[in-house]
N, C-alpha and C. Protein backbone atom coordinates (compact mmCIF):
# COMPACT_ATOMS: atom_id res chain seq x y z
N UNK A 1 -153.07 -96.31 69.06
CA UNK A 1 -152.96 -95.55 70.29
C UNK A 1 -153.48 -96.36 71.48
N UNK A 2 -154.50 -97.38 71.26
CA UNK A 2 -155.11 -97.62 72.28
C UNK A 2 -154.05 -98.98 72.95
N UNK A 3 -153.29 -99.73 72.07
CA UNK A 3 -152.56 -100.48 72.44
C UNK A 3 -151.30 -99.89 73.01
N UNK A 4 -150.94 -98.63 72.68
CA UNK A 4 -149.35 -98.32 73.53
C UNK A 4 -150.34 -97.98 74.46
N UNK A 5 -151.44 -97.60 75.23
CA UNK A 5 -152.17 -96.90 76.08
C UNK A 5 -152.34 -98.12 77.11
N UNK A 6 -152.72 -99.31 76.35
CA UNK A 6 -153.26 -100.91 77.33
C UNK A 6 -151.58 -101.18 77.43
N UNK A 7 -150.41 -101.12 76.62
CA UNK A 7 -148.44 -101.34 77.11
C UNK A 7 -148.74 -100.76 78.20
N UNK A 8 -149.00 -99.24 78.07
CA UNK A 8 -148.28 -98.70 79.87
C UNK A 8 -149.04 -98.96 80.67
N UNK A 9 -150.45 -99.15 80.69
CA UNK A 9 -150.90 -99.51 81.87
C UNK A 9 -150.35 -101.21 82.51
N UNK A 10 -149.85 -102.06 81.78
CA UNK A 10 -149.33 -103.40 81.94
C UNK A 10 -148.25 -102.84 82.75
N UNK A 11 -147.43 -102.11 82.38
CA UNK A 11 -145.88 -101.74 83.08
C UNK A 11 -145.69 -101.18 84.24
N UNK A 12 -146.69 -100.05 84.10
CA UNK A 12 -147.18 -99.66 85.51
C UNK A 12 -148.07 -100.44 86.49
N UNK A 13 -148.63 -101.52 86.05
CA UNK A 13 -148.94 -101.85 87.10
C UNK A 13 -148.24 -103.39 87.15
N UNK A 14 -147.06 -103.74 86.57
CA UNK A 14 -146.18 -104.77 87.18
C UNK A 14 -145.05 -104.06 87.89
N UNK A 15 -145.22 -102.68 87.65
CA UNK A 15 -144.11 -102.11 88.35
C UNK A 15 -144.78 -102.04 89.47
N UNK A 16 -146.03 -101.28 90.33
CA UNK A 16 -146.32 -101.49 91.11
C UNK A 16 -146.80 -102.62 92.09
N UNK A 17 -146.64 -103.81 91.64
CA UNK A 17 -146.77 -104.53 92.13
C UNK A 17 -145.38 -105.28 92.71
N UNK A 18 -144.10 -105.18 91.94
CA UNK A 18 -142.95 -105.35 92.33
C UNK A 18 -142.90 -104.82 93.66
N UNK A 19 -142.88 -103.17 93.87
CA UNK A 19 -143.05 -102.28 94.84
C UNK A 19 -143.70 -102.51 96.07
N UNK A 20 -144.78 -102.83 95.64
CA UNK A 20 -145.49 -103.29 96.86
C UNK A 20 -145.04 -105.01 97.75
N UNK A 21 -144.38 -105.68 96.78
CA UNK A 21 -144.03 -106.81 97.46
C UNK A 21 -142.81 -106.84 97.84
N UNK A 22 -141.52 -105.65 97.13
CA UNK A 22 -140.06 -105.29 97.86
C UNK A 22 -140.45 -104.70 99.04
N UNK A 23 -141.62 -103.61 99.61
CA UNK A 23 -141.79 -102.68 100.33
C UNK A 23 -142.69 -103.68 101.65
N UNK A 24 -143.02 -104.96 101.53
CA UNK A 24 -143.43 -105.41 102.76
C UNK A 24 -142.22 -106.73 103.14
N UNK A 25 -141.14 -106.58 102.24
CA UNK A 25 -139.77 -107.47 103.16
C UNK A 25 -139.45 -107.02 104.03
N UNK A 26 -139.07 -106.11 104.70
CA UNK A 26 -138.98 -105.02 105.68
C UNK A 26 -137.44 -104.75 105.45
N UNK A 27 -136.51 -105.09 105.32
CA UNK A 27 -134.90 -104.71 105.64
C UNK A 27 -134.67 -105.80 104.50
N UNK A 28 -134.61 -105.49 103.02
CA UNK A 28 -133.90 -106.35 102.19
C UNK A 28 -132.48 -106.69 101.97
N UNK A 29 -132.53 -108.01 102.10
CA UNK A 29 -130.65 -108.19 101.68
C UNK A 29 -130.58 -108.75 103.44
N UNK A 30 -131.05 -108.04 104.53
CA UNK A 30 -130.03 -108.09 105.89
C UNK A 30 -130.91 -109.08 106.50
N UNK A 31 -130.07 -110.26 107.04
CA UNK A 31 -130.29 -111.29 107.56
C UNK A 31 -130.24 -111.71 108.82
N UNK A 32 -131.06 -112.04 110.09
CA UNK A 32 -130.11 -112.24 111.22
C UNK A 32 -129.04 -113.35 110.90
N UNK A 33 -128.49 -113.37 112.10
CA UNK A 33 -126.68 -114.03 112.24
C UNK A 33 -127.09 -115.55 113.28
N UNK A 34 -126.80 -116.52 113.30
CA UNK A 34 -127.35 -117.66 114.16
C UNK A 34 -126.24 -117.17 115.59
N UNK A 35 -127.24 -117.81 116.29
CA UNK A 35 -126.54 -118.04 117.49
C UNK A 35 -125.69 -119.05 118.09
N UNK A 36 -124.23 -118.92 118.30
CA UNK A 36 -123.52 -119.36 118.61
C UNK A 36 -122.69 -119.94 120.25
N UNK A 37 -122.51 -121.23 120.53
CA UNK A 37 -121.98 -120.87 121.67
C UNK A 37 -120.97 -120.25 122.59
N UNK A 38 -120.56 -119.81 121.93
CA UNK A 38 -119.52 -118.51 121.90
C UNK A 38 -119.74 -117.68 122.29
N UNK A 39 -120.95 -116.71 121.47
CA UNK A 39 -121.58 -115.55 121.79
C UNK A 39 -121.55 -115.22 122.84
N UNK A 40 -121.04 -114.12 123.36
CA UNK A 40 -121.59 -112.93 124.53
C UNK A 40 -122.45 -112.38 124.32
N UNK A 41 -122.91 -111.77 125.16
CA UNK A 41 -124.06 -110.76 125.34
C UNK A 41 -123.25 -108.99 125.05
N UNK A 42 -123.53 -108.18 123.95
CA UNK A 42 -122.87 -106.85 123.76
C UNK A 42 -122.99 -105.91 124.93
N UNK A 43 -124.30 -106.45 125.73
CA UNK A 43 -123.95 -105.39 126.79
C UNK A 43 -123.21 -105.92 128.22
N UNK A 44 -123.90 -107.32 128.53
CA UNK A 44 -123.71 -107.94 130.03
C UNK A 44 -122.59 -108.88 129.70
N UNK A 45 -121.99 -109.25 128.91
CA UNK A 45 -120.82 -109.88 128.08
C UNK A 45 -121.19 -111.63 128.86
N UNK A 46 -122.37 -111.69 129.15
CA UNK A 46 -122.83 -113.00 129.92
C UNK A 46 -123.08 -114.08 128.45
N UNK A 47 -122.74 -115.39 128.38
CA UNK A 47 -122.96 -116.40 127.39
C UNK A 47 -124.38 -116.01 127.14
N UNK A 48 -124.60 -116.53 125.65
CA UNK A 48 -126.05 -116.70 124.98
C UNK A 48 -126.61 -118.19 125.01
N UNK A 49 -127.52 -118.29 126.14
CA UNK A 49 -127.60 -119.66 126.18
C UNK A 49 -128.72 -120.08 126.52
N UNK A 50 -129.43 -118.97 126.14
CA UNK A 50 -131.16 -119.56 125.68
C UNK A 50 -131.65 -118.71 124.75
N UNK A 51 -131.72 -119.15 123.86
CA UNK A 51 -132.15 -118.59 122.47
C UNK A 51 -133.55 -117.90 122.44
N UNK A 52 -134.64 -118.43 123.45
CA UNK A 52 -135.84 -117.94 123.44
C UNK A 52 -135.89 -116.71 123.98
N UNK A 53 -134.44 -115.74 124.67
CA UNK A 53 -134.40 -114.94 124.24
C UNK A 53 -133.39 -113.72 124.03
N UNK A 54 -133.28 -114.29 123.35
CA UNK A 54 -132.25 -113.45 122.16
C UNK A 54 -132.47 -112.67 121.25
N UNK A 55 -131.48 -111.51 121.17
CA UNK A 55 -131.90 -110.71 119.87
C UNK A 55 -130.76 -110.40 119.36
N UNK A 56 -130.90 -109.34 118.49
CA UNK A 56 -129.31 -108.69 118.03
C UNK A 56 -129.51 -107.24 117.30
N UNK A 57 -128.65 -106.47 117.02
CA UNK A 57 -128.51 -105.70 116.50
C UNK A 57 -127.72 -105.71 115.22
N UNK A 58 -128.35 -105.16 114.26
CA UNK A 58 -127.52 -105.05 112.91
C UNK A 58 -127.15 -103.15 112.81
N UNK A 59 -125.96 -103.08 112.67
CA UNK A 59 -125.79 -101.84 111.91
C UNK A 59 -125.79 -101.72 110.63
N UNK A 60 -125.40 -100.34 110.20
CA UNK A 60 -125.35 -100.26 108.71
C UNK A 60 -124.41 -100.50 108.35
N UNK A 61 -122.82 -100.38 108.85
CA UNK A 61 -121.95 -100.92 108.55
C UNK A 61 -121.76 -102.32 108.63
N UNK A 62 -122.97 -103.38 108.92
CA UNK A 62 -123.02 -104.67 108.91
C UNK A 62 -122.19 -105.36 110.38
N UNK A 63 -122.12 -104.52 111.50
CA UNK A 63 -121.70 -105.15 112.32
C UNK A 63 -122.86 -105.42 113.03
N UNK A 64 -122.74 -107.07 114.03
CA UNK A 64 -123.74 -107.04 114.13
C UNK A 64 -123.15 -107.42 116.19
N UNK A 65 -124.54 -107.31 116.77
CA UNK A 65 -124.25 -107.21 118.47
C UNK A 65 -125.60 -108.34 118.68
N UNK A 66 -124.95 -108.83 119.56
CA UNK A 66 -126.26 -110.12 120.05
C UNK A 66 -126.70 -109.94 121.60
N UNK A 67 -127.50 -110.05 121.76
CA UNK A 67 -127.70 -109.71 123.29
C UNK A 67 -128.93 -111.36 123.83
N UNK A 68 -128.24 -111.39 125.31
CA UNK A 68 -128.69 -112.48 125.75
C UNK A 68 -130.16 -112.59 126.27
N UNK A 69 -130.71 -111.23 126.37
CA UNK A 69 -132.03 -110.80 127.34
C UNK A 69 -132.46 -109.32 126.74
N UNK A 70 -133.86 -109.16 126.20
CA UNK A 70 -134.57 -108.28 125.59
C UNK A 70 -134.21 -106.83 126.08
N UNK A 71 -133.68 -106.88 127.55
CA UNK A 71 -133.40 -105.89 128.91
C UNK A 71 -132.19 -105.49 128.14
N UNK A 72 -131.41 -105.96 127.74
CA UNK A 72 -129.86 -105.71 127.54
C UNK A 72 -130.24 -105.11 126.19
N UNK A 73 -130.78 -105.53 125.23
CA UNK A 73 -130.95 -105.03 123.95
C UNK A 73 -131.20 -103.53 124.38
N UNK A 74 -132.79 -103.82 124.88
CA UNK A 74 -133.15 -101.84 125.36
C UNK A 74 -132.25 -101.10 125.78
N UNK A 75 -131.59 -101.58 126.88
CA UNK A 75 -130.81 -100.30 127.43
C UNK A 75 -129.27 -100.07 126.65
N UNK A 76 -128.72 -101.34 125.75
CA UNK A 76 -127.65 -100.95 124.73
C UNK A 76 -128.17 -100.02 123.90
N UNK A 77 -129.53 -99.86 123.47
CA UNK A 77 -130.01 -99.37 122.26
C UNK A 77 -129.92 -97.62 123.01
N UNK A 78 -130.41 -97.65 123.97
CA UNK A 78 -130.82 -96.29 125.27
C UNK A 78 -129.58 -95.70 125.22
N UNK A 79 -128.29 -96.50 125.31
CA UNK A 79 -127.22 -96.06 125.34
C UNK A 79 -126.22 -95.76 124.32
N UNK A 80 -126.87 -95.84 123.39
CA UNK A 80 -126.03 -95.68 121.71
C UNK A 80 -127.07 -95.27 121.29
N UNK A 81 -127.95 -94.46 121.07
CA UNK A 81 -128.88 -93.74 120.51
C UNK A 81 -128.56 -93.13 119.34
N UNK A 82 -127.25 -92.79 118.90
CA UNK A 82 -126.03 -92.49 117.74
C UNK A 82 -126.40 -93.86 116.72
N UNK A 83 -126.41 -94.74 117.21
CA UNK A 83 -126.17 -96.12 116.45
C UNK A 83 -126.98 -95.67 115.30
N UNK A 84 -126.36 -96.25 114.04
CA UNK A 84 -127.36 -96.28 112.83
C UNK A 84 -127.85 -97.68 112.77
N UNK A 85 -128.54 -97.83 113.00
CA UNK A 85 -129.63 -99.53 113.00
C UNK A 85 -129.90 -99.56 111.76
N UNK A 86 -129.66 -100.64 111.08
CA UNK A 86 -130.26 -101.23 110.16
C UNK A 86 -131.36 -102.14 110.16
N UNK A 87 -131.13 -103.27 111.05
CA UNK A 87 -132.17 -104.24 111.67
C UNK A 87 -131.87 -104.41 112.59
N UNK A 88 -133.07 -105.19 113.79
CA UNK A 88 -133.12 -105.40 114.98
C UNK A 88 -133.86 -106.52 114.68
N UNK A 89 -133.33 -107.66 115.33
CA UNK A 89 -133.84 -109.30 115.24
C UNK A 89 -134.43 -110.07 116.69
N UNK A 90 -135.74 -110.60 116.50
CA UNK A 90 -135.49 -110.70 118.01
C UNK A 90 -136.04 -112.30 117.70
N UNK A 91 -135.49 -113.17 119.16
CA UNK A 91 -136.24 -114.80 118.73
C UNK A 91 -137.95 -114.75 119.47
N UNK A 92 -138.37 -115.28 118.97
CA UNK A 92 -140.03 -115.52 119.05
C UNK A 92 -139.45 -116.90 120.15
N UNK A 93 -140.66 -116.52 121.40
CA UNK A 93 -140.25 -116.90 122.63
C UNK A 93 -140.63 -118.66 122.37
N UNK A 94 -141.53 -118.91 122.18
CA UNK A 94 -142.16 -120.49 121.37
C UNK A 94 -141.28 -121.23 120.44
N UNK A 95 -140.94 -120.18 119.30
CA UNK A 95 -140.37 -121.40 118.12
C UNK A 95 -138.79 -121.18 117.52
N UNK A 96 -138.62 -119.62 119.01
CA UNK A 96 -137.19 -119.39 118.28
C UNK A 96 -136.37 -119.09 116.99
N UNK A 97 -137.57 -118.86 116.82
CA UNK A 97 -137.42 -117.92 115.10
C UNK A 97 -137.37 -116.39 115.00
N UNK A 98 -136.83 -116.13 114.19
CA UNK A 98 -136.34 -114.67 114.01
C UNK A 98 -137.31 -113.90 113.53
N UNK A 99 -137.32 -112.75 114.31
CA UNK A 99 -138.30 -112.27 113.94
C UNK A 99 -137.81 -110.73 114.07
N UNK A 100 -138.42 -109.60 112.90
CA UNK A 100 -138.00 -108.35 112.54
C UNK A 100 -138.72 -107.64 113.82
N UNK A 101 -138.02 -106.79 114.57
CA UNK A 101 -138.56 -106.01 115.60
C UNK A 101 -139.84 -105.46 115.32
N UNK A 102 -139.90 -104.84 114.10
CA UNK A 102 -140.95 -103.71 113.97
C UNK A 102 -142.37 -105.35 113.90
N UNK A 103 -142.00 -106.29 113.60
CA UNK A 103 -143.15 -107.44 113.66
C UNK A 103 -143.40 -107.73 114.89
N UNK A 104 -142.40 -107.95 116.18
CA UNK A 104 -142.78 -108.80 116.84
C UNK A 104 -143.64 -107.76 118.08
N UNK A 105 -144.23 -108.60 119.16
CA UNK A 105 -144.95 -108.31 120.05
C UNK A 105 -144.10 -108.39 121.34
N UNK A 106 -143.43 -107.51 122.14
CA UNK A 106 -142.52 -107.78 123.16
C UNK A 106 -143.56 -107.83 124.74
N UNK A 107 -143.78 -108.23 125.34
CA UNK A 107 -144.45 -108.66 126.68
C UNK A 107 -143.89 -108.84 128.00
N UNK A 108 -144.02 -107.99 129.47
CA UNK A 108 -143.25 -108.04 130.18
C UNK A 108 -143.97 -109.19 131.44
N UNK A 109 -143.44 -109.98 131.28
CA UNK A 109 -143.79 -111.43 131.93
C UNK A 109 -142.93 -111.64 133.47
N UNK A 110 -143.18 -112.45 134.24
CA UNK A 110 -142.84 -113.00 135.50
C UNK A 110 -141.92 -114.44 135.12
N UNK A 111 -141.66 -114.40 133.82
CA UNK A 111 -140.41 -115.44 133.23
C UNK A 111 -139.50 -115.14 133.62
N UNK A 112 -138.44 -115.93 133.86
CA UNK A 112 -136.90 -115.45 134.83
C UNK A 112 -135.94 -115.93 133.42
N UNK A 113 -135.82 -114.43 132.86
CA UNK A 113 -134.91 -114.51 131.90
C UNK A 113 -134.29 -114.44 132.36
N UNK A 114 -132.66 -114.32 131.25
CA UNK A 114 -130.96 -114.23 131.41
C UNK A 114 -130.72 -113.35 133.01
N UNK A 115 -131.26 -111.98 132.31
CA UNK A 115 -130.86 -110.83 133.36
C UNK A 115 -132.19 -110.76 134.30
N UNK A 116 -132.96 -111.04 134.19
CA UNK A 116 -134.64 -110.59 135.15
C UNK A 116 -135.16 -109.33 134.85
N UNK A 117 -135.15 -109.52 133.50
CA UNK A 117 -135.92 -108.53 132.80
C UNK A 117 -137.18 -108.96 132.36
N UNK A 118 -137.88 -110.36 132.42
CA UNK A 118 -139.31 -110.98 132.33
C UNK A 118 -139.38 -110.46 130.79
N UNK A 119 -138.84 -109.55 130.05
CA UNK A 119 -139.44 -109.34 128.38
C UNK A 119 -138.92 -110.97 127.72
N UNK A 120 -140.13 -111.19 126.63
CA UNK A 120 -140.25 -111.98 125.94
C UNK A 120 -140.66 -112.20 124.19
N UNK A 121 -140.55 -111.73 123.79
CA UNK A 121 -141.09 -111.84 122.14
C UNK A 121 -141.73 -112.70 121.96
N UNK A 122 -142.69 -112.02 120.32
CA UNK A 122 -143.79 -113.57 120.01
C UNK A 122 -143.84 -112.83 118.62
N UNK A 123 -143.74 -113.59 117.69
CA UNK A 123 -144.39 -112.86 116.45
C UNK A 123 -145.79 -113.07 115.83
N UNK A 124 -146.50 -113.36 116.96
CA UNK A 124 -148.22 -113.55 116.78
C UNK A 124 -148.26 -113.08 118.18
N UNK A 125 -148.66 -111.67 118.11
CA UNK A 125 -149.74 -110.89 119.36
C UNK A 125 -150.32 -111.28 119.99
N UNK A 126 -151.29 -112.48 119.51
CA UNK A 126 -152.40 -113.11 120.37
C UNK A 126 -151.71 -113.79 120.81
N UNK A 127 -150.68 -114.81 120.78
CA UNK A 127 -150.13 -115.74 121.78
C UNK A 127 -149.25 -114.96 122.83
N UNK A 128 -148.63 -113.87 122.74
CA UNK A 128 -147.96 -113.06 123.14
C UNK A 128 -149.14 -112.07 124.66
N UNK A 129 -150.21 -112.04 124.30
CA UNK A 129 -151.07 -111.62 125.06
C UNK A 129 -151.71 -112.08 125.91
N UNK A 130 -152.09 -113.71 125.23
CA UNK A 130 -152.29 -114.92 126.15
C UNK A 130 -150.88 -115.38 127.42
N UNK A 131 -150.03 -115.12 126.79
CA UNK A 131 -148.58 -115.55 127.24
C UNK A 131 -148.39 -114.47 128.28
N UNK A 132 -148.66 -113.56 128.37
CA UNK A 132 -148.70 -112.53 129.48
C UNK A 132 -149.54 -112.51 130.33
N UNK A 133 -151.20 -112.90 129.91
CA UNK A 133 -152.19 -113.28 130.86
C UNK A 133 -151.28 -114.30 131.74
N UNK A 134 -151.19 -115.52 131.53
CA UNK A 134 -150.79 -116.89 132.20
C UNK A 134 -149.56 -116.66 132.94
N UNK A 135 -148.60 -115.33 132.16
CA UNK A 135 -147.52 -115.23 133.54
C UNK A 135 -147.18 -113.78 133.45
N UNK A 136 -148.19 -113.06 134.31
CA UNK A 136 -148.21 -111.84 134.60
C UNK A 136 -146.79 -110.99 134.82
N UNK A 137 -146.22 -110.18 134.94
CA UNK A 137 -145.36 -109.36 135.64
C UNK A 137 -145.68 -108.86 136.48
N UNK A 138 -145.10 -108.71 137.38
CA UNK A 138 -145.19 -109.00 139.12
C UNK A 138 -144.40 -107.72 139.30
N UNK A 139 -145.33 -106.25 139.27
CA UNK A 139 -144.80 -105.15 139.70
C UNK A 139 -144.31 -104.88 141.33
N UNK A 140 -143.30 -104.69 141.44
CA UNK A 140 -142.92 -104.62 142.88
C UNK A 140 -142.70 -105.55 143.59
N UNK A 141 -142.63 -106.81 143.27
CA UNK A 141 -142.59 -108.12 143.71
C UNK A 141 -141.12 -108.48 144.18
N UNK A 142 -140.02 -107.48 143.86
CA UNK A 142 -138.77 -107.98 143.75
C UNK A 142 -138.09 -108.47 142.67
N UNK A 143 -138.48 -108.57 141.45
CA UNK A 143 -138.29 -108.92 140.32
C UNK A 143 -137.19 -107.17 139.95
N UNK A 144 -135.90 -108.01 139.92
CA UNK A 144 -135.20 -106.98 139.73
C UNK A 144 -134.72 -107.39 138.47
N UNK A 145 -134.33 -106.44 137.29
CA UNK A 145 -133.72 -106.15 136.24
C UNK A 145 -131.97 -106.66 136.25
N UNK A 146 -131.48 -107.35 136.40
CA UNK A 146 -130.36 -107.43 136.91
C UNK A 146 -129.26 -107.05 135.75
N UNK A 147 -129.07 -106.32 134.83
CA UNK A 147 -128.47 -106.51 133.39
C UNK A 147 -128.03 -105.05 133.84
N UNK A 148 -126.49 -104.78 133.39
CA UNK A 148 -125.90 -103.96 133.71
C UNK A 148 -126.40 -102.61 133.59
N UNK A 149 -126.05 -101.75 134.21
CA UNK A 149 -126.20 -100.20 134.03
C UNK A 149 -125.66 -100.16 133.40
């Protein structure tokens, strides 16, 4: 008895440990899509032509939408609120690596993105916080949003 008793506790706890390491991939299987020079922007249909910042949208039906400026992502997302999201990818403003929304740190900076939306991604907070100290956002300054209604 005591050995089928020491079996299940082995099973149960390689099962839970499976669990716990499927359950911190965040979106298994779904990959971002590279960026191309091709690419439009899904909302401002403007070229993708700085990657530092870029994101995209994945649906569940696997289609996926790239957007040229963090600004365009939000307000596509504001405006399809219907959308079934699967993942949301955004590039980390430094190394241009992909990074899962629910990870990254978004920061509204005095950087003259695509549209002049100053948002920027980081997937380390602290550089992302430092990175906002050093270039503030400049409320009222004229810093207009320029990315379509």
């Amino acid at each position: 008895m005591k050995r089928n008793t020491r079996h299940w506790s082995l099973a149960i706890g390689h099962f839970l440990v499976v669990i716990v390491i499927a359950g911190g991939c965040g979106t298994p299987g779904i990959r971002p899509l590279d960026i191309f020079p091709e690419d439009n922007c899904a909302q401002c249909r403007m070229a993708i032509s700085d990657e530092r910042y870029a994101s995209e949208i994945i649906d569940q039906n696997g289609e996926v939408r790239k957007f040229d400026d963090l600004g365009c992502m939000l307000k596509f997302r504001a405006k399809h609120a219907d959308l079934k999201i699967a993942a949301i990818f955004l590039k980390d403003y430094e190394t241009k690596q992909w990074v899962p929304y629910e990870r990254a740190a978004i920061v509204e900076t005095n950087v003259e993105t695509p549209m002049g939306s100053g948002k920027v991604a980081f997937a380390d907070p602290d550089k992302a916080n430092a990175f906002q100290k050093q270039n503030p956002h400049l409320a009222n300054a004229g810093g207009i949003d320029k990315c379509c209604e």
